[in-house]
Protein backbone atom coordinates (compact mmCIF):
# COMPACT_ATOMS: atom_id res chain seq x y z
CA UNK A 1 17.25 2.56 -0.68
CA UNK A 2 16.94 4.19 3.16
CA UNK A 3 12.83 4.03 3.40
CA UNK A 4 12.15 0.46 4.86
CA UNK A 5 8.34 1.52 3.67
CA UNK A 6 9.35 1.28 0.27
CA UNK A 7 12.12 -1.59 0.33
CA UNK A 8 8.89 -3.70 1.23
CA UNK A 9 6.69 -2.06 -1.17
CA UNK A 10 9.41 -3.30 -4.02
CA UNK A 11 9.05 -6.88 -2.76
CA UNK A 12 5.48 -7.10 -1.87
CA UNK A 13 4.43 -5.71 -5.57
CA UNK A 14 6.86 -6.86 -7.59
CA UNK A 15 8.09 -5.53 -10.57
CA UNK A 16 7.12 -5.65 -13.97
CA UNK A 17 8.32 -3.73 -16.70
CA UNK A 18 5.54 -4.69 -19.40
CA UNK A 19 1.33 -3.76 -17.96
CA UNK A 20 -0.42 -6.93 -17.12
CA UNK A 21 -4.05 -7.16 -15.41
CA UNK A 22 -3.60 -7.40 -12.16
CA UNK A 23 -5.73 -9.73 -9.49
CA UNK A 24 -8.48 -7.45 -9.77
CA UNK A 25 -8.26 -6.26 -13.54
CA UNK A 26 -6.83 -3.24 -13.41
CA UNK A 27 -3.85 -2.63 -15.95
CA UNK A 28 -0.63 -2.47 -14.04
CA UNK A 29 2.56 -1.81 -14.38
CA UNK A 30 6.31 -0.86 -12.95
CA UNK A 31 5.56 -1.55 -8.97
CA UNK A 32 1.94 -2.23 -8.71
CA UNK A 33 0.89 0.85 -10.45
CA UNK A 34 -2.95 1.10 -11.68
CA UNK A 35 -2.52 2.56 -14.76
CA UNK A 36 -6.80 2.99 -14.83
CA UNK A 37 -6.94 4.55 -11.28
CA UNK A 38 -4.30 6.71 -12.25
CA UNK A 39 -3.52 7.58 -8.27
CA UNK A 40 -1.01 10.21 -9.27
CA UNK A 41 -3.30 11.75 -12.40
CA UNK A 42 -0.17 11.27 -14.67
CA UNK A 43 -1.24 13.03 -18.23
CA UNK A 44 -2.53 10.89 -20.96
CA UNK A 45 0.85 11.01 -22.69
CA UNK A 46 2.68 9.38 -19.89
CA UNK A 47 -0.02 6.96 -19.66
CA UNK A 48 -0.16 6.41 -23.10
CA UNK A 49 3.63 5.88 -23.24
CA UNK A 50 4.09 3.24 -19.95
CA UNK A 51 0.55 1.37 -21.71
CA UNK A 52 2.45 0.44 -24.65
CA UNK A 53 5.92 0.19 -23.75
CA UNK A 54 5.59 -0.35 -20.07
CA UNK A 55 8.59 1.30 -17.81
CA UNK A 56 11.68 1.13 -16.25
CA UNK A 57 12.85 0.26 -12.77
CA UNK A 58 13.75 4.24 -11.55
CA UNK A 59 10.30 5.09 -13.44
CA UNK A 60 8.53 2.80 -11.40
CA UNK A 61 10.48 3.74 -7.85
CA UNK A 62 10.03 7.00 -8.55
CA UNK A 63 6.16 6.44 -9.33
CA UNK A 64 6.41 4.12 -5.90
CA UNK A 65 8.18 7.41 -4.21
CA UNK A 66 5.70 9.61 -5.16
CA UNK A 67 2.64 7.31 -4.39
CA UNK A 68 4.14 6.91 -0.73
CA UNK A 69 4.51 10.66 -0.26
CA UNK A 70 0.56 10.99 -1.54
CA UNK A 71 -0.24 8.83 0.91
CA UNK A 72 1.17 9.47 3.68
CA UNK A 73 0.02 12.37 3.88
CA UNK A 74 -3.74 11.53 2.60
CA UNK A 75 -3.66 8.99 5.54
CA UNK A 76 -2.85 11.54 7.80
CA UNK A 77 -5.88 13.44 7.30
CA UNK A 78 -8.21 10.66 7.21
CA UNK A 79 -7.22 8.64 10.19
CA UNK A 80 -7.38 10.91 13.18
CA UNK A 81 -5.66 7.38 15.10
CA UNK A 82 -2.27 8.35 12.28
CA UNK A 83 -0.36 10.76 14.26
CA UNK A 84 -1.14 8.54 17.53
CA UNK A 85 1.09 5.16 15.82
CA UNK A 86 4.92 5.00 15.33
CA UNK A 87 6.30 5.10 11.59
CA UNK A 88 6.26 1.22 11.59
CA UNK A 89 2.73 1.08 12.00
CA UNK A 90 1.81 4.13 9.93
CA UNK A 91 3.77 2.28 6.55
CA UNK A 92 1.61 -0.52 7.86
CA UNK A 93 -1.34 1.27 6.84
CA UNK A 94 -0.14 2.76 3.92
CA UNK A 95 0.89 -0.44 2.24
CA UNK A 96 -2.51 -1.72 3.01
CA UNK A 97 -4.09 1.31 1.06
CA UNK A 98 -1.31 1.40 -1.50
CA UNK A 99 -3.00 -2.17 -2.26
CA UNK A 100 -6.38 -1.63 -1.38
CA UNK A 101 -6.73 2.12 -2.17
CA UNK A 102 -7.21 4.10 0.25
CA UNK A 103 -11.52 3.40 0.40
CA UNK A 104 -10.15 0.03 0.64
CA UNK A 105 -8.37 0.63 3.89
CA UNK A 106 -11.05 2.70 5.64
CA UNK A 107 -13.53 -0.37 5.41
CA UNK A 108 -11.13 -1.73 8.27
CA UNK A 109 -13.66 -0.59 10.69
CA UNK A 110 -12.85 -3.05 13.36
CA UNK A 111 -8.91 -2.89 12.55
CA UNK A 112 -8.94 1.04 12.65
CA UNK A 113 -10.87 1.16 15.92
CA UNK A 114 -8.71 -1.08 17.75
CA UNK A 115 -5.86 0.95 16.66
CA UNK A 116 -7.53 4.04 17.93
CA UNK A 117 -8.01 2.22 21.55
CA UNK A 118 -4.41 1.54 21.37
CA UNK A 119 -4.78 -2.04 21.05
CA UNK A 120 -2.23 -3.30 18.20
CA UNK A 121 -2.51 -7.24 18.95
CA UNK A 122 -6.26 -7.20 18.39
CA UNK A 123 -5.90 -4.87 15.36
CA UNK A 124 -3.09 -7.46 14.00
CA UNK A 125 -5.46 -10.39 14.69
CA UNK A 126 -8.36 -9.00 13.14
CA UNK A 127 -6.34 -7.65 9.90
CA UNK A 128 -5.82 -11.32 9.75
CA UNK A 129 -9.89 -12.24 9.87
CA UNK A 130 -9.79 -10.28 6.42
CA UNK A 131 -10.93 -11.14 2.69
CA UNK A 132 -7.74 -8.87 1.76
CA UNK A 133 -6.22 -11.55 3.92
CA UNK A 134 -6.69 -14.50 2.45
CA UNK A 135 -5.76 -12.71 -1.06
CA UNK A 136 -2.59 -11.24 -0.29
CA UNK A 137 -1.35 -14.13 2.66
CA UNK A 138 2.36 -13.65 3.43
CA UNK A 139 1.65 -10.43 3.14
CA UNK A 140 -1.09 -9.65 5.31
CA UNK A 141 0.79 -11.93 7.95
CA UNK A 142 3.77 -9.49 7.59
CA UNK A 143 2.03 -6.27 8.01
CA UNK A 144 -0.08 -7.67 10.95
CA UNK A 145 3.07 -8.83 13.15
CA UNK A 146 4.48 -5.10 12.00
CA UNK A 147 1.14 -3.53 13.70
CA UNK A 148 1.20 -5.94 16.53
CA UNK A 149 4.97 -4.92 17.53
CA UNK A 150 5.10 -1.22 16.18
CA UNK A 151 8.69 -3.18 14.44
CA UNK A 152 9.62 -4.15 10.51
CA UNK A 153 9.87 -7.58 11.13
């Protein structure tokens, strides 16, 4: 794998082959995929199929794959501050919303605005002031030194 976005995605998520409910009851499966949200509208077969006998590794990267793609480029329309922030900062943002959702991410009011001011360290701290924070930990302490620095760490 070449994307550092989605080398961390694969060890933030985890992977599980069989759906389980995750933290917030949603049934997931492969690398963190809601398999109620649907994100990438897979048809009702596929969902069907990964539902009862869950997925492989390559189905779930290539799920992961497409799911960054979506993203990134949803991202890029919402956040007028994404074109403004280096890549290490933009995969950042879209791991937040690839575990938040993207709604999830844009309630980062305070983090968004100090990104658009060009302040990373108080965008990193207050990341860190979160809810999401205290749920994810390691995580969120990760992805806030990666906004601070503009650097995987």
């Amino acid at each position: 794998m070449t994307d550092p976005l989605i080398e961390q995605l694969c060890r933030h998520e985890g992977f599980s082959k069989t759906p389980y409910l995750c933290t917030a009851g949603f049934q997931t499966c492969g690398y963190g995929y809601n398999l109620i949200a649907n994100p990438l509208r897979l048809s009702a077969f596929e969902l069907a199929g990964y539902r009862r006998t869950g997925m492989t590794r390559p189905q779930a990267l290539a799920l992961l794959i497409r799911q960054v793609a979506e993203l990134r480029t949803t991202l890029a329309g919402k956040l007028p501050v994404w074109t403004k922030l280096n890549g290490a900062r933009q995969d950042a943002l879209c791991n937040m919303a690839l575990n938040l959702g993207v709604k999830g991410l844009l309630n980062f009011k305070r983090t968004l605005s100090f990104l658009e001011l060009g302040e990373h360290q108080q965008a990193a701290e207050e990341m860190l002031q979160s809810k999401w924070a205290g749920q994810v930990k390691g995580r969120a302490i990760e992805l806030s030194r990666q906004i601070a620095t503009g650097r995987y760490a």
